[in-house]
N, C-alpha and C. Protein backbone atom coordinates (compact mmCIF):
# COMPACT_ATOMS: atom_id res chain seq x y z
N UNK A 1 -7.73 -9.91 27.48
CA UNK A 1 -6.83 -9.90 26.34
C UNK A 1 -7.43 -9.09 25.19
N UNK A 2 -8.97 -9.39 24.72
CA UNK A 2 -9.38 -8.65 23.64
C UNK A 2 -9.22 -7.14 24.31
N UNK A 3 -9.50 -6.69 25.42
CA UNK A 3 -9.82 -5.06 25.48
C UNK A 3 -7.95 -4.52 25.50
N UNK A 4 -6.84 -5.24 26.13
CA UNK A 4 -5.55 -5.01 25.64
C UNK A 4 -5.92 -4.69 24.28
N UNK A 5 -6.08 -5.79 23.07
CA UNK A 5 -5.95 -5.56 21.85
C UNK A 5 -6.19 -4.51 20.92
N UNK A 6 -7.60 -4.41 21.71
CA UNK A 6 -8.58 -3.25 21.44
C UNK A 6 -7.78 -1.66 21.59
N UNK A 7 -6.90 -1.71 23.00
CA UNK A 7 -6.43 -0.47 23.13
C UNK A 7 -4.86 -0.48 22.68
N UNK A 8 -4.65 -1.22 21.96
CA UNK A 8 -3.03 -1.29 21.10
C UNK A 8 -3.75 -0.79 19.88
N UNK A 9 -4.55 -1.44 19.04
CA UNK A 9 -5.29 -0.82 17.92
C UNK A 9 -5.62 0.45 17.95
N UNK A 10 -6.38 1.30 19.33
CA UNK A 10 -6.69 2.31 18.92
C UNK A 10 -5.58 3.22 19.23
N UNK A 11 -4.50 2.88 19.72
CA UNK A 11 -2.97 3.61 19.92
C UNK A 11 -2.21 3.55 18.66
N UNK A 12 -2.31 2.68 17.58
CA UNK A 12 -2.14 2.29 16.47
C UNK A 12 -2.92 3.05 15.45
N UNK A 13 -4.34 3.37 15.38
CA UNK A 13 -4.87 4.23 14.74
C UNK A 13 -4.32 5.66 15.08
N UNK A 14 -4.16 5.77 16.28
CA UNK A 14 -3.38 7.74 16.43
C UNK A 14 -1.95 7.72 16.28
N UNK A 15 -1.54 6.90 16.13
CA UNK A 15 -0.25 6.83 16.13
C UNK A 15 -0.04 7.04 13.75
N UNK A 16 -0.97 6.62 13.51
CA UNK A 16 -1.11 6.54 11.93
C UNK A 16 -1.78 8.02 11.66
N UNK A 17 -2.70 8.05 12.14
CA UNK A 17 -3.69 9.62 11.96
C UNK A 17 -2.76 10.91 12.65
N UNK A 18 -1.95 11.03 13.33
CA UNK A 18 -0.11 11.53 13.69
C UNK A 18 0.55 11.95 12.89
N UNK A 19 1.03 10.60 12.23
CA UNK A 19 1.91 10.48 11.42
C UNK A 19 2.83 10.23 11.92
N UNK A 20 2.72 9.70 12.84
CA UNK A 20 4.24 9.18 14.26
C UNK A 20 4.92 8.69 13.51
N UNK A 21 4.77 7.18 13.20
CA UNK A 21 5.36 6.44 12.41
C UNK A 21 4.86 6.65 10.75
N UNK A 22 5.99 6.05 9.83
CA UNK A 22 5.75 5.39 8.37
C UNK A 22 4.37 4.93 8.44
N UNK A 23 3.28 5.13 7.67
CA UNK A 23 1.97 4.08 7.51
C UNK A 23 2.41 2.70 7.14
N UNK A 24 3.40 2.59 6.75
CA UNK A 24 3.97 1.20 6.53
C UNK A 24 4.11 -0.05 7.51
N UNK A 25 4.89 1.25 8.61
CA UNK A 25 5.42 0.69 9.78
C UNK A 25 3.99 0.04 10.87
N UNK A 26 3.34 1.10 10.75
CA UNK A 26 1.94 0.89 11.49
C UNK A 26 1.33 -0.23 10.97
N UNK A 27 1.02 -0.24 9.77
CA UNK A 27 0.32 -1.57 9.00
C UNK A 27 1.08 -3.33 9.69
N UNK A 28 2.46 -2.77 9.95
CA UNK A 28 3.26 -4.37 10.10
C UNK A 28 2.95 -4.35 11.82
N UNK A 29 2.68 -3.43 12.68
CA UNK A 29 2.33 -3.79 13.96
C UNK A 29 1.08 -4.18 13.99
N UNK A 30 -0.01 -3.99 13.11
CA UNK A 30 -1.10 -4.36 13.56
C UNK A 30 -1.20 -5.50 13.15
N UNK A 31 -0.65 -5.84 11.72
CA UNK A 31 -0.23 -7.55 10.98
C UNK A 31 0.36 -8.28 11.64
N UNK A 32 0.92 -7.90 12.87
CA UNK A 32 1.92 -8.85 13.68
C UNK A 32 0.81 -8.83 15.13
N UNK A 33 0.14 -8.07 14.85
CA UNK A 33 -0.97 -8.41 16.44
C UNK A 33 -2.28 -9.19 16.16
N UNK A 34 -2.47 -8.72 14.87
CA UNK A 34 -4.00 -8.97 14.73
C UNK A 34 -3.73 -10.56 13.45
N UNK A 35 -2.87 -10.72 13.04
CA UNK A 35 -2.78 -11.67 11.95
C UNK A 35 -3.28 -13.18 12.68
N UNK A 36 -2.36 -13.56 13.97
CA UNK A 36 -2.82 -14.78 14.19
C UNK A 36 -4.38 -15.05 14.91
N UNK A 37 -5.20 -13.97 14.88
CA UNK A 37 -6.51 -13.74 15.36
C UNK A 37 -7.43 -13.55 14.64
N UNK A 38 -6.92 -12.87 13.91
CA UNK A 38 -8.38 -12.41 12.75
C UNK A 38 -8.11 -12.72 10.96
N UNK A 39 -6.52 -13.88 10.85
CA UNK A 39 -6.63 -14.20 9.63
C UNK A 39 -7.68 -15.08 8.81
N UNK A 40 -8.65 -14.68 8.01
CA UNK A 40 -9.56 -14.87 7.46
C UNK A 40 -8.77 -16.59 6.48
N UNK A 41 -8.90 -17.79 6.04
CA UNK A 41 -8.51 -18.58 5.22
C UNK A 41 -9.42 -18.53 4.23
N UNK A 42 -8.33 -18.13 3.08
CA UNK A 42 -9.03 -18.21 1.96
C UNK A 42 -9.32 -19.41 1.36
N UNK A 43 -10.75 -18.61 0.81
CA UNK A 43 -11.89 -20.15 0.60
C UNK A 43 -13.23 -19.64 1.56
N UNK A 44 -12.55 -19.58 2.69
CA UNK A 44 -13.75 -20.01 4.25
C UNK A 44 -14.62 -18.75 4.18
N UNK A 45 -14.10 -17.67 3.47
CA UNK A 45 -14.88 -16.17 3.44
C UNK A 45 -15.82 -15.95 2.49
N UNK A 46 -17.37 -16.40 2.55
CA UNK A 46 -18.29 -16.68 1.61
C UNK A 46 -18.70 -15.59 1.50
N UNK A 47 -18.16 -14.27 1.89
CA UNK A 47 -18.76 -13.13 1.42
C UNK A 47 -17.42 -12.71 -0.25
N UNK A 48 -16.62 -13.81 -0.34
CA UNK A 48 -15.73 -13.65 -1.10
C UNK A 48 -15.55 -14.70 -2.56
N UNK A 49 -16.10 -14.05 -4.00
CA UNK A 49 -16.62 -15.46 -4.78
C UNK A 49 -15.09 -16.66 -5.17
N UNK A 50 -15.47 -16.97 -6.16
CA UNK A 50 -14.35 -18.25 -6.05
C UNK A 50 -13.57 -17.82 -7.14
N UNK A 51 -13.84 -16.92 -7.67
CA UNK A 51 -12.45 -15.99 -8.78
C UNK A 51 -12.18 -15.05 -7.95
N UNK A 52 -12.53 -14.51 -6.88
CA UNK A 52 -11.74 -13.30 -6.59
C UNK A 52 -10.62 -13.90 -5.12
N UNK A 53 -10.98 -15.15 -4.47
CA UNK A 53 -10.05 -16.14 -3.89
C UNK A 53 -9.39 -16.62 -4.38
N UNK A 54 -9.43 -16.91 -5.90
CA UNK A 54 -8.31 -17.44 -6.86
C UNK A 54 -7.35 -16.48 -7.10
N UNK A 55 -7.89 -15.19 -7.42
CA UNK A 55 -7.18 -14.11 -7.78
C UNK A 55 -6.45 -13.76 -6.60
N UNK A 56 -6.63 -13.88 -5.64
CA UNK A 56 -5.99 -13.18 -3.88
C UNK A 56 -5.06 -14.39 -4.41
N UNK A 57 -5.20 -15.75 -4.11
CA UNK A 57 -4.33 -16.72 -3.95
C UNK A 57 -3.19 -16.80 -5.13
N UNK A 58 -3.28 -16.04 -6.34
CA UNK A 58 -2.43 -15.78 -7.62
C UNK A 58 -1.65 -14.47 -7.07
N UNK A 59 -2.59 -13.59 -6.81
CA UNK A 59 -0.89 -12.40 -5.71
C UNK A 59 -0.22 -12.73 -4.88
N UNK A 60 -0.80 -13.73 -4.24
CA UNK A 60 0.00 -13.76 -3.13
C UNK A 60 1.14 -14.79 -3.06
N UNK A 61 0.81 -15.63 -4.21
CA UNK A 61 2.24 -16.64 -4.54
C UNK A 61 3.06 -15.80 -5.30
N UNK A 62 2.93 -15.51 -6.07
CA UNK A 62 3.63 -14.28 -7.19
C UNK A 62 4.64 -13.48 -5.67
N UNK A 63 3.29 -12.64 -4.96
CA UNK A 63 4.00 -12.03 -3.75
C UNK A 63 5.64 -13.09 -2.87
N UNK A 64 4.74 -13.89 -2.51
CA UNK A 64 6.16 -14.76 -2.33
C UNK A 64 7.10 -15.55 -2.80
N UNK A 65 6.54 -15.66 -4.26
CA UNK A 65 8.12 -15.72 -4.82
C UNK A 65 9.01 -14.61 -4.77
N UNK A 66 8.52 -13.69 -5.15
CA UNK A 66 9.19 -12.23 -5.27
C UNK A 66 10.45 -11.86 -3.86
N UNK A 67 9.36 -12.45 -2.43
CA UNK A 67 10.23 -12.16 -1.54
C UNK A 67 11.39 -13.54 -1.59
N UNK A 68 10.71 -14.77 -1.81
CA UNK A 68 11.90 -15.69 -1.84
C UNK A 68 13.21 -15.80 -3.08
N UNK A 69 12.95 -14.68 -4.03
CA UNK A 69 14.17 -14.84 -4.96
C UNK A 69 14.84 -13.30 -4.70
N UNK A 70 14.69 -12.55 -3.52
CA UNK A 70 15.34 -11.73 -3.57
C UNK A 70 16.84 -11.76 -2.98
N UNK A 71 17.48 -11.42 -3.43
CA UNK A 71 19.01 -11.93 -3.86
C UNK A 71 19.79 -11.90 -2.58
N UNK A 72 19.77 -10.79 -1.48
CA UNK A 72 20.46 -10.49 -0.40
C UNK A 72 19.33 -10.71 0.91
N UNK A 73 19.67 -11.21 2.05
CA UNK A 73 19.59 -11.23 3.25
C UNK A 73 19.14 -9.84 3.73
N UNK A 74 20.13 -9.08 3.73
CA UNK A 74 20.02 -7.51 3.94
C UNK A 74 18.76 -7.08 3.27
N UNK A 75 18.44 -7.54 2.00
CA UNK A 75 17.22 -6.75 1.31
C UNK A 75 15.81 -6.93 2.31
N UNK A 76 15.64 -8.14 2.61
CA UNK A 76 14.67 -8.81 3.57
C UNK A 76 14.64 -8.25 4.63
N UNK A 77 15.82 -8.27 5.18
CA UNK A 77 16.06 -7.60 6.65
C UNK A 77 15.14 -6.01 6.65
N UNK A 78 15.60 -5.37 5.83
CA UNK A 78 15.41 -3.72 5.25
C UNK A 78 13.89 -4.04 5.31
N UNK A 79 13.16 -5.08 4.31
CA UNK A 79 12.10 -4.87 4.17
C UNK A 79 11.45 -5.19 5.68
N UNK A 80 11.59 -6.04 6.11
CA UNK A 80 11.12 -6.42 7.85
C UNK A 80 10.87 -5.08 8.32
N UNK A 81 11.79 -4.82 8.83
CA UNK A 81 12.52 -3.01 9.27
C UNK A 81 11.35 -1.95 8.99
N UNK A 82 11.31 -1.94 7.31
CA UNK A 82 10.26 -0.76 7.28
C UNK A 82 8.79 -1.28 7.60
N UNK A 83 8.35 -2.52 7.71
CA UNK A 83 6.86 -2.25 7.81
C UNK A 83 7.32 -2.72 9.65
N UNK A 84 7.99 -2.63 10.13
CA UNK A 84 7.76 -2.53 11.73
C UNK A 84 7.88 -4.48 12.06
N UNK A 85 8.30 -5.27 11.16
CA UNK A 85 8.47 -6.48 11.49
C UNK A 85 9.82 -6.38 12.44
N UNK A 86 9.77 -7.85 12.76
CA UNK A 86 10.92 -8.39 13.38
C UNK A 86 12.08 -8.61 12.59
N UNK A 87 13.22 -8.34 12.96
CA UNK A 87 14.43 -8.84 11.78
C UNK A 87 15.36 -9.83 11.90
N UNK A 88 15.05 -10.32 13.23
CA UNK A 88 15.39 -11.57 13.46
C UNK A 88 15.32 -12.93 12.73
N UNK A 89 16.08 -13.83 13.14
CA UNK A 89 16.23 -15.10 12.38
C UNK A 89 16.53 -15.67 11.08
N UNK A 90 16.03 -16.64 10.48
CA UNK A 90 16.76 -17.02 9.25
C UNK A 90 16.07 -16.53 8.14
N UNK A 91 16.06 -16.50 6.98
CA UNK A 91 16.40 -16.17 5.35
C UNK A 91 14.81 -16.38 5.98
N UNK A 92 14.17 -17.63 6.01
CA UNK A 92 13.13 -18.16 6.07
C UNK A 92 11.44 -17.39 6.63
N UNK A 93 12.42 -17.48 7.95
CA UNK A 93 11.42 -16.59 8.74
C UNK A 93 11.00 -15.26 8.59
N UNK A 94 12.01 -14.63 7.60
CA UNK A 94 11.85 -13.32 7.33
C UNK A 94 10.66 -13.66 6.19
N UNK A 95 11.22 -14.25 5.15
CA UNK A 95 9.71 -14.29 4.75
C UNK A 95 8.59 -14.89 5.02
N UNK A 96 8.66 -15.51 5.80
CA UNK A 96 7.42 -16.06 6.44
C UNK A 96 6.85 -14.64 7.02
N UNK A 97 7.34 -13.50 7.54
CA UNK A 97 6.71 -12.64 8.44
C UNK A 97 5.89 -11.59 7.22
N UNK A 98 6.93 -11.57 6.30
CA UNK A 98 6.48 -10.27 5.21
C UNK A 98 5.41 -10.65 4.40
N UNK A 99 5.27 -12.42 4.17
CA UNK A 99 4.38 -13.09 3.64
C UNK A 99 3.17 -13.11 4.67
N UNK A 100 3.51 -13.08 5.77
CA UNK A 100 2.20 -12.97 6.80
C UNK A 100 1.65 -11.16 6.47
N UNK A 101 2.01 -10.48 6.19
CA UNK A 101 2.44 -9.06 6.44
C UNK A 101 1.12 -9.07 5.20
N UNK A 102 1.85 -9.23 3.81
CA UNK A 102 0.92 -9.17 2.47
C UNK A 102 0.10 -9.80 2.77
N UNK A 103 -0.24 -10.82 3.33
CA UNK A 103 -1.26 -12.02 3.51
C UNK A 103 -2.56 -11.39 4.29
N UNK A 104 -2.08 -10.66 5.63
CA UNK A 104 -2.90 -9.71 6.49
C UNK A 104 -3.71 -8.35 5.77
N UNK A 105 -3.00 -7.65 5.18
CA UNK A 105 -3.90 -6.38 3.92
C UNK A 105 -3.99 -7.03 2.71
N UNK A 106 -3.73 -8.30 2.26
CA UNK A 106 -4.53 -8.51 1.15
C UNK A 106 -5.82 -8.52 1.51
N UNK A 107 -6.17 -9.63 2.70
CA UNK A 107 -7.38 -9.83 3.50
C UNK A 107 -7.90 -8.94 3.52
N UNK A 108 -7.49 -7.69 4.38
CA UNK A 108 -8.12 -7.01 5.24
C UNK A 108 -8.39 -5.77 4.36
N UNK A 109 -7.87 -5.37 2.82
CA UNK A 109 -8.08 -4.34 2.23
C UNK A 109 -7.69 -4.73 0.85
N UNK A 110 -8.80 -5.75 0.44
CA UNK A 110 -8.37 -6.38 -0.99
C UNK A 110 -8.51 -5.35 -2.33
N UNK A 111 -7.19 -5.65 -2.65
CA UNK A 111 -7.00 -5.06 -4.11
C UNK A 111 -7.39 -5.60 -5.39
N UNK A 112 -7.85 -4.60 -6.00
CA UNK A 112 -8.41 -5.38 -7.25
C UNK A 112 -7.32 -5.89 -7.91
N UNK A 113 -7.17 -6.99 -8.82
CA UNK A 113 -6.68 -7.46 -9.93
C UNK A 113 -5.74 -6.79 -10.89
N UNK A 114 -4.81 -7.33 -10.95
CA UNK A 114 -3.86 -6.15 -12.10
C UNK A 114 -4.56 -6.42 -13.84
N UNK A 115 -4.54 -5.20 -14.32
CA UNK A 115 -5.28 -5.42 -16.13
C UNK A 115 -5.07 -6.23 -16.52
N UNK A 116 -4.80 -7.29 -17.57
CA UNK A 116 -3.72 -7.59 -18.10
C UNK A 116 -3.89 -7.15 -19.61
């Protein structure tokens, strides 16, 4: 199973270094392969201090409110669509996937903090 994984990833890296797909699109296949395997829980990552886990955990609610007050079905759907998610199922699940989606490159390519 890992050497499958291994060779979807590196079909996933040429497929991005291409330009086959959107980089968008690429980012949500590897978030949808690699998320339930290599999601890090924040807190558990001691190479990570306890303001900058606070700060991940302050985008990423912000992040999902944002997707849960967005007004149309269709908008969600669209967003699924472009990063290569699934567009299936309810109001719910869609954000559950896009929230897995932000949740996966917050982890995996953390952004600093907005100014304030």
């Amino acid at each position: 199973a890992s050497s499958f994984r291994d060779w979807v990833l590196q079909l996933l890296r040429v497929w991005s270094e291409w330009s086959t797909f959107p980089p968008q699109f690429v980012k949500g296949l590897e978030a949808m392969l690699c998320s339930g395997t290599s999601l890090k829980r924040l807190g558990s990552d001691t190479s990570m201090s306890d303001a900058d886990a606070q700060a991940m955990r302050v985008a990423l609610d912000r992040r999902l409110e944002q997707w849960r007050t967005l007004g149309e079905t269709s908008s969600l759907e669209r967003a699924c669509r472009l990063r290569g998610l699934s567009t299936t199922g309810s109001r719910d699940k869609l954000v559950d996937r896009l929230c897995m989606f932000d949740t996966y490159w917050q982890e995996k390519e953390p952004q600093p903090p907005p100014q304030q």
